[in-house]
Protein backbone atom coordinates (compact mmCIF):
# COMPACT_ATOMS: atom_id res chain seq x y z
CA UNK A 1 0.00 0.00 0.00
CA UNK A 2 1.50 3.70 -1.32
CA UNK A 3 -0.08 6.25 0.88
CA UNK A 4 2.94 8.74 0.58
CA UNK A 5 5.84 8.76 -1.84
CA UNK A 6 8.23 6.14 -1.77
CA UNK A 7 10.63 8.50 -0.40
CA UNK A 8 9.94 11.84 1.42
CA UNK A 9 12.86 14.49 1.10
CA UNK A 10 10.15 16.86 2.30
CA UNK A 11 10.52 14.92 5.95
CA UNK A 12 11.85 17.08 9.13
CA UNK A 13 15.60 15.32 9.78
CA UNK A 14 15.04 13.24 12.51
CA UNK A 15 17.59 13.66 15.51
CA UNK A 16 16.65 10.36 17.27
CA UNK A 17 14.80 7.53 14.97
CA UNK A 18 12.05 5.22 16.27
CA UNK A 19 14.25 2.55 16.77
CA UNK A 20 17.25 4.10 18.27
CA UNK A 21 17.97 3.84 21.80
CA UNK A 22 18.15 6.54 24.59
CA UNK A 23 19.35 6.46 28.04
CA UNK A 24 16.28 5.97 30.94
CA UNK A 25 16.77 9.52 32.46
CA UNK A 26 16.90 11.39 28.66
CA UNK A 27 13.78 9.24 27.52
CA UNK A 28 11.94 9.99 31.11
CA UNK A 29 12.63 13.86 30.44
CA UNK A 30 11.84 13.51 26.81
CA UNK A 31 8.36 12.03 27.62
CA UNK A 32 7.41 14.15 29.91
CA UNK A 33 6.82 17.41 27.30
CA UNK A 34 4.43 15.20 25.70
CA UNK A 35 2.36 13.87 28.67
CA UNK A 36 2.17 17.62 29.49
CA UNK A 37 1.44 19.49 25.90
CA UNK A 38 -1.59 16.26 25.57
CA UNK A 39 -3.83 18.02 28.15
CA UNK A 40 -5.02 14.60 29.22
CA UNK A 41 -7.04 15.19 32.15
CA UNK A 42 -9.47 17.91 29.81
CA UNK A 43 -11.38 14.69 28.70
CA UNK A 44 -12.72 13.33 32.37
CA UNK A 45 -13.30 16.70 33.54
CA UNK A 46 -15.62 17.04 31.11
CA UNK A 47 -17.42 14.18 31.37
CA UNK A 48 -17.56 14.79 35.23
CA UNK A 49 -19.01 17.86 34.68
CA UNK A 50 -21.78 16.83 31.97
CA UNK A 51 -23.06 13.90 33.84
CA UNK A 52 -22.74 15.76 37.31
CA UNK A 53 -20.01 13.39 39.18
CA UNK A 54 -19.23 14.27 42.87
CA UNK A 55 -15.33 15.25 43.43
CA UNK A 56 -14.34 12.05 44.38
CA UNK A 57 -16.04 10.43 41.41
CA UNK A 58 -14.62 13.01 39.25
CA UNK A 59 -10.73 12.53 40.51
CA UNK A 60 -11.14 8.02 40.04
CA UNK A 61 -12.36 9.32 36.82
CA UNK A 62 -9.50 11.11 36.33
CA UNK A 63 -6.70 8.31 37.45
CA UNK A 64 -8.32 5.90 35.70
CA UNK A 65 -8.12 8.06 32.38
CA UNK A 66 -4.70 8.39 33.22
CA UNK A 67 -3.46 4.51 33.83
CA UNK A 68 -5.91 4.25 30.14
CA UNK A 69 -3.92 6.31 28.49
CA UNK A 70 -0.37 4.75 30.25
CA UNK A 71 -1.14 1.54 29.49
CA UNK A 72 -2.72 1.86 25.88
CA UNK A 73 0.53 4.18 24.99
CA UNK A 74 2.55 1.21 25.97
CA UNK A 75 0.55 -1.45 23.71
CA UNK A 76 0.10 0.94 20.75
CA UNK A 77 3.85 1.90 20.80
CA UNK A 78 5.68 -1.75 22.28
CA UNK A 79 3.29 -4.74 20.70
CA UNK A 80 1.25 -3.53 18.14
CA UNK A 81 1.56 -0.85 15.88
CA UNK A 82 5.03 -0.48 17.18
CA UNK A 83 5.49 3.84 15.93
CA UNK A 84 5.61 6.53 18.69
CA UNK A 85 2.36 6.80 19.01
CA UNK A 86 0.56 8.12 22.71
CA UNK A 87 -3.09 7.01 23.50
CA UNK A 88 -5.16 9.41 25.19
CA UNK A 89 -9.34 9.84 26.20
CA UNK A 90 -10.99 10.63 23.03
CA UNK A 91 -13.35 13.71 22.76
CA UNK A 92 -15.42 11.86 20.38
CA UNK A 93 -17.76 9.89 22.18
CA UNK A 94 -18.38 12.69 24.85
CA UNK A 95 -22.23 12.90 23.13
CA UNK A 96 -22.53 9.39 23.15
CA UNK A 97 -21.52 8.96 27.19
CA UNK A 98 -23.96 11.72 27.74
CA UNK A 99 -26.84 10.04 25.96
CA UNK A 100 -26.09 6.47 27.33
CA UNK A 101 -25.74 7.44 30.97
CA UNK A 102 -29.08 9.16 30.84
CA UNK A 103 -30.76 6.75 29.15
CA UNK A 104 -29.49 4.18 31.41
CA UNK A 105 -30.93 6.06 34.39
CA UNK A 106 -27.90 7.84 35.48
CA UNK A 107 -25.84 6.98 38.70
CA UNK A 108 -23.83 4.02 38.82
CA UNK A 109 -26.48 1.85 36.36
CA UNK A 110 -25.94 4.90 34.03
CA UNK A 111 -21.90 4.68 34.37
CA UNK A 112 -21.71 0.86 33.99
CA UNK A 113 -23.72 1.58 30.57
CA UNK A 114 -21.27 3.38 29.45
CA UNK A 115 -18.67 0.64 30.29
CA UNK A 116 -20.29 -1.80 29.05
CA UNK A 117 -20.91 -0.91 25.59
CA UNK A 118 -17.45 0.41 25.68
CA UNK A 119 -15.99 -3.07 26.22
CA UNK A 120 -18.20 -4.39 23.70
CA UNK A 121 -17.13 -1.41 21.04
CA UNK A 122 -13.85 -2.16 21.48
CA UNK A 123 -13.70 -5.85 21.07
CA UNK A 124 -15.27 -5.57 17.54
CA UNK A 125 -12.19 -3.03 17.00
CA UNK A 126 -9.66 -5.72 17.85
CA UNK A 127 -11.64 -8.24 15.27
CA UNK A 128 -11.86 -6.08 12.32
CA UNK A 129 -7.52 -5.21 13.25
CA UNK A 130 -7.11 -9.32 13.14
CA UNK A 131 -9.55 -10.16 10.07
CA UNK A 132 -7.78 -7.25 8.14
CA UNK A 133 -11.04 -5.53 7.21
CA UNK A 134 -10.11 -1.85 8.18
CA UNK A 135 -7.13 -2.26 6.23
CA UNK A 136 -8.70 -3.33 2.91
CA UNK A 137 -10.98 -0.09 3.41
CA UNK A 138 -7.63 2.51 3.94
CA UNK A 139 -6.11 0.38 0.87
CA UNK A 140 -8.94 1.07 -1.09
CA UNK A 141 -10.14 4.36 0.23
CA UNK A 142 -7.07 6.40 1.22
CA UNK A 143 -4.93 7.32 -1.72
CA UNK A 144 -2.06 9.89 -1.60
CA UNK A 145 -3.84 13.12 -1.98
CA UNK A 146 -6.62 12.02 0.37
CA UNK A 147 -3.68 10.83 3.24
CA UNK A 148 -2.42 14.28 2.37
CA UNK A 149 -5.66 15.93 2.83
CA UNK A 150 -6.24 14.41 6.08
CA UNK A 151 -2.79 14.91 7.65
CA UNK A 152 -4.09 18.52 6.57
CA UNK A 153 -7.34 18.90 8.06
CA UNK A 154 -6.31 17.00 11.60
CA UNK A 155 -3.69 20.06 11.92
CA UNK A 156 -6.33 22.51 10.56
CA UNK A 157 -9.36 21.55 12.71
CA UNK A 158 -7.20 21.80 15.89
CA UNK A 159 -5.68 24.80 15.44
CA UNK A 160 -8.78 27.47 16.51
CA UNK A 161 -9.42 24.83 19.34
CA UNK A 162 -5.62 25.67 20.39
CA UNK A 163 -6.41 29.59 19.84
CA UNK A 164 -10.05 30.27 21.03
CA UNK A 165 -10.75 27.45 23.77
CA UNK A 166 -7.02 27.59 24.98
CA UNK A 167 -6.43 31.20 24.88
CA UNK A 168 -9.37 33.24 24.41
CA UNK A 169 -11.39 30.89 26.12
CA UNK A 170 -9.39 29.82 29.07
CA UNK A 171 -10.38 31.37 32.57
CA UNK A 172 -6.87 31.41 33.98
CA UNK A 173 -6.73 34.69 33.65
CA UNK A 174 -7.86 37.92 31.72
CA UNK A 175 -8.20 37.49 28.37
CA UNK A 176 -4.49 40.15 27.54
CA UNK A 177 -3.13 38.32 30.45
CA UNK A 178 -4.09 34.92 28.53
CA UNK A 179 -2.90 35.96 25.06
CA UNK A 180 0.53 37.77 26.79
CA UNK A 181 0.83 34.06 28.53
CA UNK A 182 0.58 32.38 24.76
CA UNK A 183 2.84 34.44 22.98
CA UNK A 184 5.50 34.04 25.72
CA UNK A 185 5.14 29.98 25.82
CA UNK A 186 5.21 30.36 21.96
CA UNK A 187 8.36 32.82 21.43
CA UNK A 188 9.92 30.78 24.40
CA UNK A 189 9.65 27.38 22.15
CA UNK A 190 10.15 29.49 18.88
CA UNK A 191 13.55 30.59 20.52
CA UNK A 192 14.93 27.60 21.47
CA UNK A 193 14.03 25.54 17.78
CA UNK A 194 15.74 28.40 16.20
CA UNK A 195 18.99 27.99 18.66
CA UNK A 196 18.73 24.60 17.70
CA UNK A 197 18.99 25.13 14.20
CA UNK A 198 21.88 27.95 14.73
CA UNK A 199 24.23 25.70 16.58
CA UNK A 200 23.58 22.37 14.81
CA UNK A 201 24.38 19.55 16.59
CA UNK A 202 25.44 21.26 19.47
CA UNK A 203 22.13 22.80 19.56
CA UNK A 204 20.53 19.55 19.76
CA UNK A 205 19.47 19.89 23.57
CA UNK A 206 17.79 23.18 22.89
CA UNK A 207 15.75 21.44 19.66
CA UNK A 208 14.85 18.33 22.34
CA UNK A 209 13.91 20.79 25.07
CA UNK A 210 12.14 23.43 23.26
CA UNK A 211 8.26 22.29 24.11
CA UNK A 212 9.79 21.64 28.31
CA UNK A 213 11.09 24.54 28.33
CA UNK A 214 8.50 26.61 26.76
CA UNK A 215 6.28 25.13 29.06
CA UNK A 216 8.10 26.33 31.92
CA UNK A 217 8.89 29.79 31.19
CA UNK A 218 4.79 30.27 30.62
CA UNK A 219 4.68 28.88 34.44
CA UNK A 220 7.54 31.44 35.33
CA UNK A 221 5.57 34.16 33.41
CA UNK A 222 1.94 32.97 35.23
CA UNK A 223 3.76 33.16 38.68
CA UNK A 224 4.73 36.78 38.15
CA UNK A 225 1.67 37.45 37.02
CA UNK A 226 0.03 35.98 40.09
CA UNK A 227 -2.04 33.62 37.56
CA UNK A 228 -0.36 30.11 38.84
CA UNK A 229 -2.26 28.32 41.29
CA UNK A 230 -0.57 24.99 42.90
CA UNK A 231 -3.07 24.99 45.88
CA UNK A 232 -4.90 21.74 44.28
CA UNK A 233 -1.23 20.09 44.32
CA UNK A 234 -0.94 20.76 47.91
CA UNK A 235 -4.19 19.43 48.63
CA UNK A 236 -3.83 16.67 46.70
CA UNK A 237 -2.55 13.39 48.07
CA UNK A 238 0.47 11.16 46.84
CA UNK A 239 -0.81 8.02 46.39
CA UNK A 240 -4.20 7.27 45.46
CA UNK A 241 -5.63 3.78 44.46
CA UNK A 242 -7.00 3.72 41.55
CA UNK A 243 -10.64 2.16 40.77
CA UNK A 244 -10.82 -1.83 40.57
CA UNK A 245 -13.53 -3.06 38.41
CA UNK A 246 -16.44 -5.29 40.03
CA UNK A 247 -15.70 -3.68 43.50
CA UNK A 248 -15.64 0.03 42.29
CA UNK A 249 -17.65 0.11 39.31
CA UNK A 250 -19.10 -2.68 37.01
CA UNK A 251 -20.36 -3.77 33.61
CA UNK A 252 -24.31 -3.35 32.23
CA UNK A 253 -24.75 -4.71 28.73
CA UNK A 254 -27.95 -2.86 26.59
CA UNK A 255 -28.23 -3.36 22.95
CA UNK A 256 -28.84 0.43 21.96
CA UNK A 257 -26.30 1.60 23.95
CA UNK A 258 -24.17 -0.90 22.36
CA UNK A 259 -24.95 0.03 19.14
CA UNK A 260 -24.24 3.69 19.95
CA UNK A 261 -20.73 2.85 21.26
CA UNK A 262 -19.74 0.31 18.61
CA UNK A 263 -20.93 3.64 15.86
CA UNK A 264 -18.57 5.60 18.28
CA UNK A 265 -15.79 3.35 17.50
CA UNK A 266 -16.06 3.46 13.84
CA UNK A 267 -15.73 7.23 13.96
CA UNK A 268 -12.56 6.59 16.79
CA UNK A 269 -10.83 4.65 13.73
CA UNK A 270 -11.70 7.17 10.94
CA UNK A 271 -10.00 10.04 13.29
CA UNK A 272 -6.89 8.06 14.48
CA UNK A 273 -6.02 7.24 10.84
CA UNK A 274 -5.78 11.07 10.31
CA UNK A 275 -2.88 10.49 13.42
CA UNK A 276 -1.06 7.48 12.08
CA UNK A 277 -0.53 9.36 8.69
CA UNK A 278 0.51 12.36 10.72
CA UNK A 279 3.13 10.19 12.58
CA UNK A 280 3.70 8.27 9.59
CA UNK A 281 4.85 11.52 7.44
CA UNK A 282 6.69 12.81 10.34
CA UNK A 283 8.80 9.74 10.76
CA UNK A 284 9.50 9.65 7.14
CA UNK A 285 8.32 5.77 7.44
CA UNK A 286 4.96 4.76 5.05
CA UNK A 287 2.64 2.78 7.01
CA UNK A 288 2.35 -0.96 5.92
CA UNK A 289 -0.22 -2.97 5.83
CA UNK A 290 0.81 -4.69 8.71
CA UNK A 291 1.19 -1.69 10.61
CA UNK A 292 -2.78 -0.90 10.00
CA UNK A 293 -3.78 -3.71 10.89
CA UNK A 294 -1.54 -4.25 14.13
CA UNK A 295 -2.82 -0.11 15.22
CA UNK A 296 -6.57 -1.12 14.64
CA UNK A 297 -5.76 -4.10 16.98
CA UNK A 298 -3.69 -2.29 19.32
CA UNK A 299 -6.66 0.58 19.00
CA UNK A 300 -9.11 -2.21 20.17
CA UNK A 301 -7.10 -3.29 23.32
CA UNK A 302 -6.63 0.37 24.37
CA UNK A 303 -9.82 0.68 24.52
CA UNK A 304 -10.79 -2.41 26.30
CA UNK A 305 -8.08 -1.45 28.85
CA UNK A 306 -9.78 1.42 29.49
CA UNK A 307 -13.23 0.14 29.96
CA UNK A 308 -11.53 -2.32 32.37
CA UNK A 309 -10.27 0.08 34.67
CA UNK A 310 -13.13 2.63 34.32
CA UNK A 311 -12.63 5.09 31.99
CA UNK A 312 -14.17 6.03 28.09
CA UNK A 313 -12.77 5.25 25.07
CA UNK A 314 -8.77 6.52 24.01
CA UNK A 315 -7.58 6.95 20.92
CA UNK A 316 -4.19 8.35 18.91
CA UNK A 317 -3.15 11.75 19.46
CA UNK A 318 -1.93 13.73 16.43
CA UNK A 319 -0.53 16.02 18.83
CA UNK A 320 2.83 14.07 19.76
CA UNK A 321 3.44 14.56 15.87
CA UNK A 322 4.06 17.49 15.80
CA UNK A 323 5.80 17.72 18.79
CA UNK A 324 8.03 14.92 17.10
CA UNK A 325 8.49 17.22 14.16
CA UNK A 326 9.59 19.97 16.19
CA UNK A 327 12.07 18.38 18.65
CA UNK A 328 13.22 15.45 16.16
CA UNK A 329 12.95 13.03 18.64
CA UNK A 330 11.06 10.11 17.35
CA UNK A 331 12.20 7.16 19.54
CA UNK A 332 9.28 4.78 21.04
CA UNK A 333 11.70 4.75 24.02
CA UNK A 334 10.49 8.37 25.09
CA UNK A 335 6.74 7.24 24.34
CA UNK A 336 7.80 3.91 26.64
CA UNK A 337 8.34 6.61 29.06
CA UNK A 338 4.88 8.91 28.29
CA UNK A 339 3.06 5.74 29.07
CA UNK A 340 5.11 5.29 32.43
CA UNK A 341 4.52 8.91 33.27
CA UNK A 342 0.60 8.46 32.68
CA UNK A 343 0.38 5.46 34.77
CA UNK A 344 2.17 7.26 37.85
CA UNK A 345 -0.08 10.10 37.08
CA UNK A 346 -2.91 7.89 37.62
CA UNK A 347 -1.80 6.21 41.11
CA UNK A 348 -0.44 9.88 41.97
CA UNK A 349 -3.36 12.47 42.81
CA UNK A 350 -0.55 15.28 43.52
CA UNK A 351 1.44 14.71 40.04
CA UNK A 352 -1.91 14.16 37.93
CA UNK A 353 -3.09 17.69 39.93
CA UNK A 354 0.73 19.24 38.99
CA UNK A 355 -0.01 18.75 35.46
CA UNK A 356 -3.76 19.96 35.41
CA UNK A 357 -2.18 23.24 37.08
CA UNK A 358 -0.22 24.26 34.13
CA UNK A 359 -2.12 27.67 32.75
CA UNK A 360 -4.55 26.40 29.67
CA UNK A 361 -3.25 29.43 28.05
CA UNK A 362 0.24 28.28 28.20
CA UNK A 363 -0.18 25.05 26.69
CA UNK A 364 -2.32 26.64 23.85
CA UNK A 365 1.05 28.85 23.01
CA UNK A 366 2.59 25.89 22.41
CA UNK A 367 -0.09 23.85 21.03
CA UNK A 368 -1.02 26.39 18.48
CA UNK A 369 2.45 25.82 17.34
CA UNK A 370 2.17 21.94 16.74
CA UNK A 371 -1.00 22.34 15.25
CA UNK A 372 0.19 24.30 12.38
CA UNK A 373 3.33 21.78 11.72
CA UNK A 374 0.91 19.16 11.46
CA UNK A 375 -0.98 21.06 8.70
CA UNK A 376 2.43 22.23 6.91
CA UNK A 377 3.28 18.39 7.28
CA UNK A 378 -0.19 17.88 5.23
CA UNK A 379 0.77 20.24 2.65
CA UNK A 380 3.91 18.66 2.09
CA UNK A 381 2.38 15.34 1.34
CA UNK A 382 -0.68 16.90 -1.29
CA UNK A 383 2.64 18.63 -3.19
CA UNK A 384 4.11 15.77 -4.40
CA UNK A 385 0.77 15.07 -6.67
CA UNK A 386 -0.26 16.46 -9.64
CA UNK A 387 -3.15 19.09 -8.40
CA UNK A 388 -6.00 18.68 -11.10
CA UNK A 389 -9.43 20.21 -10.86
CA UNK A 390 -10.49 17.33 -9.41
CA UNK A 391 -7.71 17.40 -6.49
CA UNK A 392 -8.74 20.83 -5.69
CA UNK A 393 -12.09 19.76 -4.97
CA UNK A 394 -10.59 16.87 -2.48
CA UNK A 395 -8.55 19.56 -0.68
CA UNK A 396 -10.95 22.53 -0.49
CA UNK A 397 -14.13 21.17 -0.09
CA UNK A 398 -12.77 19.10 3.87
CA UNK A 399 -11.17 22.20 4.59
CA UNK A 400 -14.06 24.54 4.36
CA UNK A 401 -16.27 21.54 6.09
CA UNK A 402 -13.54 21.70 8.76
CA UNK A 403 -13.94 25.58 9.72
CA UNK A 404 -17.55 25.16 9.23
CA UNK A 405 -17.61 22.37 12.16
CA UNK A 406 -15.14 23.67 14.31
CA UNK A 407 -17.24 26.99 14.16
CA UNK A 408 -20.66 25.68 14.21
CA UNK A 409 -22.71 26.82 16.95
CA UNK A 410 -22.90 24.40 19.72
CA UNK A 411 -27.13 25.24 20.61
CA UNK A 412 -27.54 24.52 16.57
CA UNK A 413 -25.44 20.92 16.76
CA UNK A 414 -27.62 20.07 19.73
CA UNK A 415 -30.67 20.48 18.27
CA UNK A 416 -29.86 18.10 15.59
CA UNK A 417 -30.49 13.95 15.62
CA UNK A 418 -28.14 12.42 17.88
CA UNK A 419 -26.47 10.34 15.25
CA UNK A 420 -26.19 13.72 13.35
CA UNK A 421 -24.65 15.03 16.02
CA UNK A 422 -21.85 11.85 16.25
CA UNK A 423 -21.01 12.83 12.77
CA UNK A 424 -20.52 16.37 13.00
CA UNK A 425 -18.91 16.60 16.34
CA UNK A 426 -15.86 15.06 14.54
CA UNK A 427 -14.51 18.01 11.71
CA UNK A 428 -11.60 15.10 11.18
CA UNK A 429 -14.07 12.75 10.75
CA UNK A 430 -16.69 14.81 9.18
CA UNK A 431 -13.82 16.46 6.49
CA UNK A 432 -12.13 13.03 6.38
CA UNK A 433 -15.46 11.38 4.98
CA UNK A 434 -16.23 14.59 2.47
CA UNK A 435 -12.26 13.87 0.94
CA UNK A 436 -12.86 9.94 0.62
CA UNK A 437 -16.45 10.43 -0.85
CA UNK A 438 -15.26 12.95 -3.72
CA UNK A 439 -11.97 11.29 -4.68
CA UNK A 440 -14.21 8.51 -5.48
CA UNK A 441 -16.94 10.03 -7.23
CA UNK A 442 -15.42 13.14 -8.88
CA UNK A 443 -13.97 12.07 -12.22
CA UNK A 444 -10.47 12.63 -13.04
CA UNK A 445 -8.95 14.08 -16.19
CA UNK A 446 -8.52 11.89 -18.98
CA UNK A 447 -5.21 11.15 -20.64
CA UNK A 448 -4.62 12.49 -23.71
């Protein structure tokens, strides 16, 4: 299967390859910028807060989100798909939870719902990864320009998230405070990739650095500001166990909730393909047949991992490419270490609160950032085909669907039929969809 060129000179050099070793302490430090640029924790906190969880139902929610995410990180990365690739909670199915816990009744009848179609959802996953059947549909489906197009759109559709929910939109702060927070974290990580480049390979700890460091100088700035607030860290204990399933929580099975979940899950794998191509271009390594298969599979056991200790359904994050494409480090050694980091997040109230601390405008700074070298990463992928009338169509027509979605008005999206609503609550999966439809049905140019 060809869904990039056979070679890429367009790729970003790679300091550190997938498969090349790093030292325990550099690979700890390494993982840590991405467990803290991935914003994990956003996902349960909104679910604790739609379905009205108490505090203590909202922090298990949160630990067990975090061991999910550990644990799935180390299964996508170490046994299945085997690229640096991080698992995290998905924002997809935050409609479907909703709908399935109130349906259900609420409470703990409405929560074990949930879990329960979860665990069914994902087990279908892990049989289409071992019958190959997702695979024969990218083969078929996902062309060049269309991989392109979707690398494109996942960088594209995140990007006003980054700037109007992250910045504009956090409540850190006052809005000039927020946006003077952003453009500090931003020139901070700007600096240090261009110090990188200056010095060469004696710059390469400022290129490795740049998104830990820009980080922290946003915390330096928030402190002087008076913005940071640790006062949940000290609160928060060190160790906390984390949920155990059939004593803390348990499993309900109903068919339409089911059903819901398992449409959930087909939308999970349309979105996280948009990721693996990401990763894929980033790497410089085309993805294999084998290596679709084995991340559908590797998807599916996430997933069940996570219904098994409590928590919703995770899924790839395209933001750890770009972060790979900006500090050059691609080895699954560091992601080794992201899962570690997530599972002692989980068992660790204080460190889990430490991370949720960091100022939301911050991150966005640096998240804005990624966002757009995703999209450029996109772009480089459409050039190396020949853009006919007909390719045009493929790459305008997702993108305007993607602005249109990411802008849509959320009363107007919740008036509409719930499965409506699964559809266009996902621009990837919405503009993904619109690219696959037309480079099938729009006729191409005939050779003369």
């Amino acid at each position: 299967m060809k869904t990039q060129a056979d070679k890429q000179d367009h790729a970003p050099q790679l300091t550190i390859s997938p498969d090349q070793r790093l030292s325990f302490g550099k690979s700890a430090i390494l993982g840590l910028q991405h467990v803290i640029a991935m914003d994990v924790y956003v996902v349960p906190f909104l679910i604790a807060m739609l379905i009205g969880l108490s505090s203590g139902q909202s922090s298990a929610l949160i630990q067990s989100t975090f061991i999910a995410a550990g644990i799935g990180t180390i299964v996508q990365t170490y046994f299945c798909m085997k690229l640096p690739i991080a698992q995290g909670p998905s924002y997809v199915p935050l409609g479907a939870i909703v709908s399935i816990y109130a349906a259900s009744g609420g409470g703990q009848l409405g929560w074990d719902s949930v879990l329960g179609a979860s665990l069914i959802g994902s087990i279908l996953v892990i049989i289409l990864g071992y019958t190959g059947v997702f695979n024969k549909i990218v083969k078929s489906f996902i062309p060049q320009i269309v991989g392109g197009t979707i690398i494109f759109i996942v960088g594209l559709s995140l990007l006003p998230v980054a700037i109007r929910d992250n910045i504009y939109g956090a409540t850190d702060a006052t809005i000039n405070q927020n946006v003077l927070l952003a453009l500090i974290a931003g020139a901070a990580l700007l600096l240090f990739v261009i110090l990188g480049s200056v010095f060469r390979k004696k710059g390469t700890v400022f290129r490795t650095t740049s998104v830990m460091v820009a980080l922290v100088v946003g915390c330096i700035a928030a402190d002087a500001m008076g913005v940071l607030d640790f006062s949940a860290v000290r609160d928060a204990k060190w160790f906390s166990m984390p949920q155990i399933p059939f004593a803390d929580f348990g499993f309900s099975f109903n068919f339409s909730a089911i059903i819901t979940m398992v449409i959930i899950y087909f939308v999970l794998l349309a979105e996280t393909t948009g990721t693996w191509f990401a990763v894929s271009n980033v790497i410089d390594k085309p993805l294999t047949d084998k290596n679709l298969n084995q991340g559908v599979i590797g998807e599916g056991i996430s997933c069940l991992i996570a219904a098994l200790v409590g928590s919703t359904p995770v899924t790839g994050y395209s933001t750890n490419a770009g972060i790979i494409s900006i500090t050059g480090i691609a080895s699954r050694r560091v992601f080794l270490a992201v899962g570690g980091w997530f599972v002692l997040f989980g068992c660790s109230g204080k460190l889990a609160a430490l991370i949720s601390s960091i100022p939301t405008s911050v991150i966005g700074g640096v998240f804005a950032i990624v966002c757009s070298i995703i999209a450029i990463n996109g772009v480089q992928v459409i050039k190396n085909e020949r853009i006919g009338e007909k390719e045009m169509y493929i790459i305008a027509i997702p993108m305007i669907i993607t602005l249109a979605l990411v802008l849509i008005p959320k009363d107007y999206l919740y008036s509409l039929p719930t499965f409506v609503q699964y559809l266009l609550g996902s621009p990837i999966l919405a503009a993904s969809l619109a690219a696959i439809l037309l480079n099938k049905i729009l006729p191409g140019e005939k050779a003369s």
